[in-house]
Protein backbone atom coordinates (compact mmCIF):
# COMPACT_ATOMS: atom_id res chain seq x y z
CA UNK A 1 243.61 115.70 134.98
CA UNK A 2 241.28 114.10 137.31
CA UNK A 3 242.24 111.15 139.95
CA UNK A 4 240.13 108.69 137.70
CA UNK A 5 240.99 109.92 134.03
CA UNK A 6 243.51 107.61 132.09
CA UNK A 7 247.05 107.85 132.68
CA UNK A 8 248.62 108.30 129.18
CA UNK A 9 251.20 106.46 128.56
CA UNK A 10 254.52 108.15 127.02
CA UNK A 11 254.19 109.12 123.66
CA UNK A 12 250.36 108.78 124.18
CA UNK A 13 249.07 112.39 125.13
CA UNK A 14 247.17 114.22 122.55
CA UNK A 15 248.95 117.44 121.67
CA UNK A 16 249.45 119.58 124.61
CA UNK A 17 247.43 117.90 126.88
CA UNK A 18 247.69 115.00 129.31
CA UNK A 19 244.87 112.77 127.96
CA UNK A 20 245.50 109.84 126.46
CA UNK A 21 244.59 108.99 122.00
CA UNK A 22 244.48 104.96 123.59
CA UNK A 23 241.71 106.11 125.66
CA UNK A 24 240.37 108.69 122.60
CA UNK A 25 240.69 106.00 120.39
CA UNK A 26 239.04 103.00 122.14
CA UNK A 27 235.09 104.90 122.54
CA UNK A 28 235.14 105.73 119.31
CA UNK A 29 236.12 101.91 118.19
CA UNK A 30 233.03 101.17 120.98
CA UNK A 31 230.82 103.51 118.36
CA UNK A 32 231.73 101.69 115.64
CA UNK A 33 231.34 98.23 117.19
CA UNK A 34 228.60 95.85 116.13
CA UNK A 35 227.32 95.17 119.74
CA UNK A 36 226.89 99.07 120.36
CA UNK A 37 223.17 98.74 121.16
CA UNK A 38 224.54 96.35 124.42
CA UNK A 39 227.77 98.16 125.13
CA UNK A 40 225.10 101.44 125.33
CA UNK A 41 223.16 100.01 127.91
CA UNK A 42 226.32 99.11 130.27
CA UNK A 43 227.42 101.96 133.28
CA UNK A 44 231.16 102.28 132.42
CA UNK A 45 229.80 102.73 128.94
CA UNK A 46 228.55 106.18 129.99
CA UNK A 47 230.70 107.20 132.28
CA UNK A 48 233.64 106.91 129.38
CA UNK A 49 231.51 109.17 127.64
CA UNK A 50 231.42 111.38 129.93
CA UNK A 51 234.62 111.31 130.60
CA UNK A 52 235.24 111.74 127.02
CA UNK A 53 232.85 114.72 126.97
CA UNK A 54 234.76 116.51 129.69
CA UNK A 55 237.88 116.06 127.50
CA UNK A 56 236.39 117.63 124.53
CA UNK A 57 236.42 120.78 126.39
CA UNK A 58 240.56 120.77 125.16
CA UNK A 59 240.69 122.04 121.85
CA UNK A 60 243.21 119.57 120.83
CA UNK A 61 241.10 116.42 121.68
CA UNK A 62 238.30 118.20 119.71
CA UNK A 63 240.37 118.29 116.77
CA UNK A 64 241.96 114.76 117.39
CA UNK A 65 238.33 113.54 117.29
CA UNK A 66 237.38 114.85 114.27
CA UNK A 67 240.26 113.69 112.89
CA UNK A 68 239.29 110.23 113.61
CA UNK A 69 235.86 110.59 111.71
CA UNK A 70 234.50 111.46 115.38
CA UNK A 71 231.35 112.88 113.95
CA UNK A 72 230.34 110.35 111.64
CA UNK A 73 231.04 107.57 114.30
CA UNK A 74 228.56 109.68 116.58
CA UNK A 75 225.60 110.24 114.10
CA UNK A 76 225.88 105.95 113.80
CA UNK A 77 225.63 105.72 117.35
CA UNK A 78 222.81 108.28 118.03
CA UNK A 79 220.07 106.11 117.26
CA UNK A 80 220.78 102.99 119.65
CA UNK A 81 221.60 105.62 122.57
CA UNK A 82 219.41 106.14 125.70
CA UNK A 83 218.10 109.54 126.54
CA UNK A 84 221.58 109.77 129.00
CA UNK A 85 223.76 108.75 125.91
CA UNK A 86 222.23 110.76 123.62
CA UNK A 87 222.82 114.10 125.76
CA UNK A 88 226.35 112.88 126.36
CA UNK A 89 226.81 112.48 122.50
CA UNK A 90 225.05 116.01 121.68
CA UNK A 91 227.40 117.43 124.74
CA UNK A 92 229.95 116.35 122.86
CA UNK A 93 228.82 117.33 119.17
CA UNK A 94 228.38 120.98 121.48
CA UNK A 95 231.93 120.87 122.44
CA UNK A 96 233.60 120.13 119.57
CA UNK A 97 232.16 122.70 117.41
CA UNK A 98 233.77 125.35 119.50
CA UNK A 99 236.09 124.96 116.70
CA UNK A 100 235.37 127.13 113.93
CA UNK A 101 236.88 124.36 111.36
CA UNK A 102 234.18 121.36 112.92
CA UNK A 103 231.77 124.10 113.10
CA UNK A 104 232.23 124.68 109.42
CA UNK A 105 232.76 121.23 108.55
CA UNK A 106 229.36 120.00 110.51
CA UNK A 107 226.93 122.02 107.59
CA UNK A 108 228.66 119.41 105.14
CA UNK A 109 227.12 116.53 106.84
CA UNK A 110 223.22 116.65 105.76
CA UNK A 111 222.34 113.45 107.28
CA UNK A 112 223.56 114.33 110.73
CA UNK A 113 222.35 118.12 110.38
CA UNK A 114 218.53 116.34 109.92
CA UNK A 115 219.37 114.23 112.86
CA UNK A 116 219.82 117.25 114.75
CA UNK A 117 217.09 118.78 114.08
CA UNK A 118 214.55 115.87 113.88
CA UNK A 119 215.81 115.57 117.90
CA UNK A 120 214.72 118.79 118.61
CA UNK A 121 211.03 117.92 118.94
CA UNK A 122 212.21 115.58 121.37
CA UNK A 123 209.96 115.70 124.80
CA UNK A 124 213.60 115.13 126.85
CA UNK A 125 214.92 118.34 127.95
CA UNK A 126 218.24 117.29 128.61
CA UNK A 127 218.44 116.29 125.06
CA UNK A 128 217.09 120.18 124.07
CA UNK A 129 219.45 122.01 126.38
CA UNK A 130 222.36 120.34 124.37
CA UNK A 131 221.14 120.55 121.00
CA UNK A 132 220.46 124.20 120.89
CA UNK A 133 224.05 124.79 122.98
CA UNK A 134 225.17 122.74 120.10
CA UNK A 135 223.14 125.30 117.49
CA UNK A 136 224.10 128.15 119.82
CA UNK A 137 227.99 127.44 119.43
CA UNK A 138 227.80 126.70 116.01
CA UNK A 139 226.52 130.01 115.17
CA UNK A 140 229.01 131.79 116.87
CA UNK A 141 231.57 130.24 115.48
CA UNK A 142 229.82 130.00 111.86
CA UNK A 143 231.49 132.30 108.87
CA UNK A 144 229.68 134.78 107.20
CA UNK A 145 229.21 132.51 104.33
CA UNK A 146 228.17 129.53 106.66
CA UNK A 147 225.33 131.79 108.54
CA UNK A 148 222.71 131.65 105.16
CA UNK A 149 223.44 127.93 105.26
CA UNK A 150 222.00 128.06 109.22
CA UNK A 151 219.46 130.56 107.99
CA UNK A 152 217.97 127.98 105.32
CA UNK A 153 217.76 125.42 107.37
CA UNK A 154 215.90 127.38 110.28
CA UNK A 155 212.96 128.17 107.48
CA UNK A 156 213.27 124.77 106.43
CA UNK A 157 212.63 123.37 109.41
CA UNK A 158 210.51 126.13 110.72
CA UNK A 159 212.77 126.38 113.85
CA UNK A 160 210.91 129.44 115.06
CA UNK A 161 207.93 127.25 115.69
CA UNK A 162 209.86 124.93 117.78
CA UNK A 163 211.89 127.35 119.17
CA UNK A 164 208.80 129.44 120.41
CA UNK A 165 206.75 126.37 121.88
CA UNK A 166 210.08 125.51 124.09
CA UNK A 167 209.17 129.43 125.71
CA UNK A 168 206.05 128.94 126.22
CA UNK A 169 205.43 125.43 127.69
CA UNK A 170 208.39 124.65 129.45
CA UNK A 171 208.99 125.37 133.54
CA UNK A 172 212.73 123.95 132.87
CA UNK A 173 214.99 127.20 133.74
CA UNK A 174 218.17 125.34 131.90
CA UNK A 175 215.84 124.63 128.79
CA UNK A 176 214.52 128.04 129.26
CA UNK A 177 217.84 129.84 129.68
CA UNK A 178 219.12 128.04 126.85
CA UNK A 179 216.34 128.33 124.08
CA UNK A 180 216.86 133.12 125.02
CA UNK A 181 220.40 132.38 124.71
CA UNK A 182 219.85 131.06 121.16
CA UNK A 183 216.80 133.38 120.12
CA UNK A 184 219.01 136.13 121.09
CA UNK A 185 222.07 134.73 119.31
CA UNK A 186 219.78 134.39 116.44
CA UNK A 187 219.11 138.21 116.57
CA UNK A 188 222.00 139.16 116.75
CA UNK A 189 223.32 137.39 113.81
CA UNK A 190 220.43 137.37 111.56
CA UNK A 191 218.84 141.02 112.11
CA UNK A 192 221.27 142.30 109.94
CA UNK A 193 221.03 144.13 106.44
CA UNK A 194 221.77 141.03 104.87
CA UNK A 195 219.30 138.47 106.62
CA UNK A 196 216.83 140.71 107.78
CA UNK A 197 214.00 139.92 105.57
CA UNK A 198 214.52 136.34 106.53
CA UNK A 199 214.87 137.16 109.94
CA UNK A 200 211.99 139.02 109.85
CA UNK A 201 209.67 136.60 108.02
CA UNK A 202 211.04 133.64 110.03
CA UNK A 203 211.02 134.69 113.40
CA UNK A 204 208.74 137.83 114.09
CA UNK A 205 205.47 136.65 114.69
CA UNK A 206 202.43 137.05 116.28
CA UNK A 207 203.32 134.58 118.82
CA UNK A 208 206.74 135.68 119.64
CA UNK A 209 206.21 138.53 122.08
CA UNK A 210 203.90 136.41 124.24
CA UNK A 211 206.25 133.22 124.09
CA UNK A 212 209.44 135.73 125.23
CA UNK A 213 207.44 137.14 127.77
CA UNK A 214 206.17 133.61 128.95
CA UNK A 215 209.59 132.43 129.40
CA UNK A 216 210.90 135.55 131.09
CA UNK A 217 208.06 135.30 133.62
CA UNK A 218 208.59 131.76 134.38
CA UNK A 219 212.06 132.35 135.17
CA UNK A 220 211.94 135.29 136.98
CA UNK A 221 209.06 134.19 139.51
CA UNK A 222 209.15 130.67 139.26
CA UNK A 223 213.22 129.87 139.67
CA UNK A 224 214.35 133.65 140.72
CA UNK A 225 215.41 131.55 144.34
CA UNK A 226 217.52 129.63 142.01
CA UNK A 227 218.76 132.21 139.67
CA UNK A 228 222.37 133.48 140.84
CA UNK A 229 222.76 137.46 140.36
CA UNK A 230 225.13 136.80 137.31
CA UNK A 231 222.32 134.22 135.88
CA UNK A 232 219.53 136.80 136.75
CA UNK A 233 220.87 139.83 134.65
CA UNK A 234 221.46 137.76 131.73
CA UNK A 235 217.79 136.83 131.29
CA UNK A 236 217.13 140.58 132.08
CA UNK A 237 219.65 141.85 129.39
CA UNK A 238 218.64 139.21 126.76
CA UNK A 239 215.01 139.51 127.61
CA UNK A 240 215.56 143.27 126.16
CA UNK A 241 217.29 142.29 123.95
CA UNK A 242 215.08 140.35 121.87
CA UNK A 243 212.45 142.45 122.53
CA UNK A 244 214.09 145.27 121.00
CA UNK A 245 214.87 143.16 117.79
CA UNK A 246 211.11 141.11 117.80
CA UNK A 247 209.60 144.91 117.90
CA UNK A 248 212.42 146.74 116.02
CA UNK A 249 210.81 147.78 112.70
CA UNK A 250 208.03 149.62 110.79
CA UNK A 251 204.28 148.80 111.50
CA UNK A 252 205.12 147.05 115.00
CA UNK A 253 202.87 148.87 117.01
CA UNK A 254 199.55 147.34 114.77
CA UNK A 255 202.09 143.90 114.29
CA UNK A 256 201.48 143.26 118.00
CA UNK A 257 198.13 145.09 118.89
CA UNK A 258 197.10 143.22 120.92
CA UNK A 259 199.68 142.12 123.30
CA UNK A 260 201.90 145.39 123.26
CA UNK A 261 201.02 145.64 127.29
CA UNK A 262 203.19 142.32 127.20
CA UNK A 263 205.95 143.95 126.86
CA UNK A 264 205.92 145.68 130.53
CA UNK A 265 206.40 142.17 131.82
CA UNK A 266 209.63 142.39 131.07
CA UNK A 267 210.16 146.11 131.69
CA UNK A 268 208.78 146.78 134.74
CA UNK A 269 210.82 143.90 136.74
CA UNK A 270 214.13 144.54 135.18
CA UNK A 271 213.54 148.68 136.45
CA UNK A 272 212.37 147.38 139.63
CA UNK A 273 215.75 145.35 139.87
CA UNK A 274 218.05 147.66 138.95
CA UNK A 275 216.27 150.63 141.28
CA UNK A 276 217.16 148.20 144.08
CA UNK A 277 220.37 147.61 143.00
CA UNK A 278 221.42 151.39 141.72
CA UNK A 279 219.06 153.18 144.72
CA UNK A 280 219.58 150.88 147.21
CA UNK A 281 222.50 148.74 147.46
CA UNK A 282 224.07 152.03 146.07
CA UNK A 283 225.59 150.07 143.36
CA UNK A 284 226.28 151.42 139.27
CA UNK A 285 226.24 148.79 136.95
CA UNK A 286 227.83 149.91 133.91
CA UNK A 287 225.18 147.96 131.51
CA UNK A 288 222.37 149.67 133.25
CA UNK A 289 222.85 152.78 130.48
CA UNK A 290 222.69 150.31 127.35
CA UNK A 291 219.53 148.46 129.48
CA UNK A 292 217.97 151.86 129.76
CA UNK A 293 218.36 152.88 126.33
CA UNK A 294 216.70 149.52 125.10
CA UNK A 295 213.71 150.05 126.94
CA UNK A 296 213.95 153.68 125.41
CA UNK A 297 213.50 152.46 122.08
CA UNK A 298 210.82 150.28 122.89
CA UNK A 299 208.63 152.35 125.31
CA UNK A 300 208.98 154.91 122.26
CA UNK A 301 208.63 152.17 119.23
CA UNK A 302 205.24 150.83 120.63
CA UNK A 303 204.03 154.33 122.08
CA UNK A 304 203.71 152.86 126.06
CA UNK A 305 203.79 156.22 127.68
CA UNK A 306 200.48 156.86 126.12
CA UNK A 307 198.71 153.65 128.19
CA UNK A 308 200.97 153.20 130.98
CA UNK A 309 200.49 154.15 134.58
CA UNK A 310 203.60 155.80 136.30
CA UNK A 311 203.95 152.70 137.87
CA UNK A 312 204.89 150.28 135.23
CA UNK A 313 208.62 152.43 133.99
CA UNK A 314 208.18 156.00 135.24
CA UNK A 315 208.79 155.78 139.23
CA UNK A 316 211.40 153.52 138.50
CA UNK A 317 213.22 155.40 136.01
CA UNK A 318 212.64 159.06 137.87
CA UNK A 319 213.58 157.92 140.98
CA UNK A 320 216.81 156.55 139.48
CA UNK A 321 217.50 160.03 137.96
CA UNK A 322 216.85 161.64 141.14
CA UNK A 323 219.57 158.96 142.53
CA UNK A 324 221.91 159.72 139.97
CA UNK A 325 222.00 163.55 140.18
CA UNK A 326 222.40 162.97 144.20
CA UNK A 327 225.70 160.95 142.76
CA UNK A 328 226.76 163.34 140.29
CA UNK A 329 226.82 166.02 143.54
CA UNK A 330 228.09 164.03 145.79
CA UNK A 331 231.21 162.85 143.63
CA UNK A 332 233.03 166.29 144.57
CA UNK A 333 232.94 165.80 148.54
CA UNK A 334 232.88 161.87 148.18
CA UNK A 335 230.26 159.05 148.16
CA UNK A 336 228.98 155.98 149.60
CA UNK A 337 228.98 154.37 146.29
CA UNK A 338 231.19 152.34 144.62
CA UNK A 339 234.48 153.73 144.04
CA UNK A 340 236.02 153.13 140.39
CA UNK A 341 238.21 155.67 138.84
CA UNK A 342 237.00 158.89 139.15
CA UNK A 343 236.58 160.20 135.32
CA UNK A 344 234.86 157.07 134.43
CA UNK A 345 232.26 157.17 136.98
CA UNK A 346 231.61 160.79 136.05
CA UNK A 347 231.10 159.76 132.35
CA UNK A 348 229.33 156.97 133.25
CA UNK A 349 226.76 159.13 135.30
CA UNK A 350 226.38 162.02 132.54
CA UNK A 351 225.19 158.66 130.22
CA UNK A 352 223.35 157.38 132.23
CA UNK A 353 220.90 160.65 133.59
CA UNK A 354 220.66 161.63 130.25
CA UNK A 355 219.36 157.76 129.56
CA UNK A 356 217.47 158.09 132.35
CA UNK A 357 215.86 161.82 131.72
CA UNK A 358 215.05 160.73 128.16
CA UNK A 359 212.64 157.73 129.29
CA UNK A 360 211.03 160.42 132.22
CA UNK A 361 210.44 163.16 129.75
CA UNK A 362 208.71 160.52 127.15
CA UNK A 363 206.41 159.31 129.35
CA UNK A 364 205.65 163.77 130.61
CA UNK A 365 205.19 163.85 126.84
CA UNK A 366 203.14 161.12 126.08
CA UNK A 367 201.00 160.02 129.01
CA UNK A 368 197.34 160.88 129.64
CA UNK A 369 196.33 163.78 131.39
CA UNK A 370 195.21 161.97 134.25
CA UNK A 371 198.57 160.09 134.52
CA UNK A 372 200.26 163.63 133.98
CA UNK A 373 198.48 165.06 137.34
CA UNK A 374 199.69 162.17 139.27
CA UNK A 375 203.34 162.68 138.35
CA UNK A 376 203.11 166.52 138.25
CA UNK A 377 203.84 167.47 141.78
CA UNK A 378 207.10 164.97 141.98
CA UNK A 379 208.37 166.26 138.47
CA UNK A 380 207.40 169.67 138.67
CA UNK A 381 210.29 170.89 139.80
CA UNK A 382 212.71 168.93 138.28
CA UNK A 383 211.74 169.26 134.75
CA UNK A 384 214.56 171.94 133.71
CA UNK A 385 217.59 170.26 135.33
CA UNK A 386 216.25 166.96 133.27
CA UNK A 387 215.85 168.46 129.72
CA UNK A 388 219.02 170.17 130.23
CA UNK A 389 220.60 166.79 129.24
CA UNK A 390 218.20 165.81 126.59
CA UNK A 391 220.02 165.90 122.48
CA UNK A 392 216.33 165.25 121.39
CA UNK A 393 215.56 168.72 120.67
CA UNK A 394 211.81 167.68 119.95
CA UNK A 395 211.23 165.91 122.88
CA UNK A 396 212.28 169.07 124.50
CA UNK A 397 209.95 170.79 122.67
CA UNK A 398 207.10 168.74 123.71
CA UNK A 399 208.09 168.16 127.80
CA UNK A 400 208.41 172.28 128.04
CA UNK A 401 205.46 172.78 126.32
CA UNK A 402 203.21 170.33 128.05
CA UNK A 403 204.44 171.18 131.64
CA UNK A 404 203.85 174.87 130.73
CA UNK A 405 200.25 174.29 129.25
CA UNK A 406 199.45 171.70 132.42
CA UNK A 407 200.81 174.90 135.09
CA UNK A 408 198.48 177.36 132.59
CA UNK A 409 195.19 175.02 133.20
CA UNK A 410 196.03 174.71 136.78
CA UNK A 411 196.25 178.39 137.72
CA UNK A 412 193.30 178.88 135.15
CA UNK A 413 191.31 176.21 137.64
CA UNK A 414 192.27 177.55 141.02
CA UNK A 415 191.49 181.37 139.88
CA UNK A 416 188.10 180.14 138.02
């Protein structure tokens, strides 16, 4: 409990906690009051809100709230709130539905589920960044049952449209942060067997690619000085993440014709960051396999070894390979990596070369001819460690027989 929090008196507390049902009890009375719209425009007002917000956090105030018709009380407040109060109220909507009961409960409540959603298209970020936390939460908590409910109400009220302008016109990197959290939450709940052609319809369109890619750039040039290294690898993961699900399925490569180079955006920085970090720093990060396999799919779902130059994924990923076999020697006389436990970070290092050696060997497959003699003479020789570690038989196939045909040209030329 904080120095300035109410001091409960005995017999006051709420469950297990030391905050006080008086206290609980006397903002929601203040909600219900007929001189709200003055009360709302007074300091200690808010800051008992707040207060009350930062209790809500407790699972047992949640559930003492909603007890005490918290949620109804809130949706008859909402409309005489300032921007401030109405965040606050949201914040604590957000907080409260961390509880899969409320969570469940809130999809009864049609008139505050509108309310929600009409306050979406809100210009006040701070507003935004709590609603779709709110949303966010709610999903993750929501039964399987519950999630068609949230899927309805997303086509009704053509959320993806909203959703999409927040990516592209905002420069706020909380609002921005927030809306990929929720897109990707949204993928991952609703690209399923069961939702997909809803998902599908609802949310891949023309304009999603370019808004994702919008937001991604914003953060990562824009706010990278303010992104912490935790914060920074998030927006990389989920970044992929979406990507994977937005181009995920049949027909993509004509879907997005004609921003598929978009998608390097978001590839080529996330490569760049993890060469420093894995080549560099000297540093494994055990999501780096699952990264690299995501851009695998994509790189080989929209065909971008056949356009790209060696620059945009296949420096990046080669000289990580190259890094990783030095590793994978150097683990029997010691290392100036990382130490973990010793089986793991062998495992971890198979994974990852063969992650690593199947993105290389696409792009020796695939690329042009003239983007094939500018990676010959640093792949050359390398070529039958890599595909050593390839299960794709096929790509196999295709690296041996294009390095073999591209060595058969060459001597051709210099004996011609």
């Amino acid at each position: 409990m904080k120095s300035d929090d109410p001091v409960p008196l005995a017999g006051d507390v709420i469950g297990n906690t030391a905050y006080s049902q008086r206290f609980v009890l006397k903002q929601l009375l203040n909600l219900a009051n007929d001189t709200l719209k003055d009360e709302t425009e007074s300091k200690a007002f808010e800051e008992n809100l707040c207060t009350l917000w930062d209790m809500t956090t407790e699972k047992d105030v949640a559930l003492f709230l909603h007890q005490h018709n918290a949620l109804n009380l809130i949706h008859f407040a909402l409309p005489f709130g300032s921007t401030r109060i109405k965040e606050i109220l949201f914040g604590i909507i957000g907080n409260m539905c961390c509880q899969k009961q409320i969570a469940a409960d809130i999809l009864k409540m049609d008139n505050l589920l509108r309310e929600l959603f009409d306050s979406l298209k809100t210009d006040e970020t701070t507003i935004i960044i709590q609603l779709l936390r709110l949303m966010t939460t709610c999903l993750c908590m929501a039964e399987s049952d519950d999630l068609s409910v949230w899927m309805d109400l997303f086509i009704e009220t053509e959320h993806s449209s909203v959703l999409y302008c927040y990516l592209e016109c905002s420069a706020d990197k909380e609002l921005l942060t927030g809306a990929l959290d929720h897109l990707n939450t949204i993928c991952g709940y609703f690209n399923t067997d069961k939702y997909r052609a809803h998902f599908f319809n609802h949310f891949v369109k023309d304009k999603a690619l370019q808004s994702l890619v919008t937001a991604f750039t914003e953060i990562t040039q824009s706010h990278i000085s303010d992104c912490e290294m935790h914060d920074l690898e998030m927006i990389l993961v989920i970044s992929l993440n979406i990507a994977i699900n937005l181009v995920g399925f049949e027909n993509s490569l004509v879907f997005y014709k004609d921003n598929i180079e978009d998608i390097l955006t978001i590839i080529n920085p996330t490569l760049n960051y993890y060469v420093n970090k894995l080549v560099d720093q000297k540093e494994i990060d055990t999501d780096l396999i699952d990264i690299v396999d995501t851009i695998n799919a994509i790189v080989k779902m929209l065909k971008l070894s056949t356009t790209s130059e060696p620059e945009k994924f296949f420096n990046q990923s080669f000289k990580m390979w190259k890094t990783v076999c030095l590793l994978t020697e150097s683990e029997r006389n010691g290392s100036d990596f990382e130490e973990e436990n010793v089986e793991e970070k062998h495992n971890l290092t198979l994974k990852l070369k063969a992650s690593l050696g199947t993105l290389v060997c696409m792009y020796i497959a695939q690329c042009s001819e003239e983007n094939l003699i500018k990676v010959s003479d640093s792949f050359g020789k390398y070529h039958e460690e890599m595909v050593m570690s390839l299960k794709d038989k096929e790509l196999v196939t295709e690296v041996l027989k294009r390095v073999e045909n591209y060595h058969t040209r060459l001597k051709e030329t210099l004996h011609s």
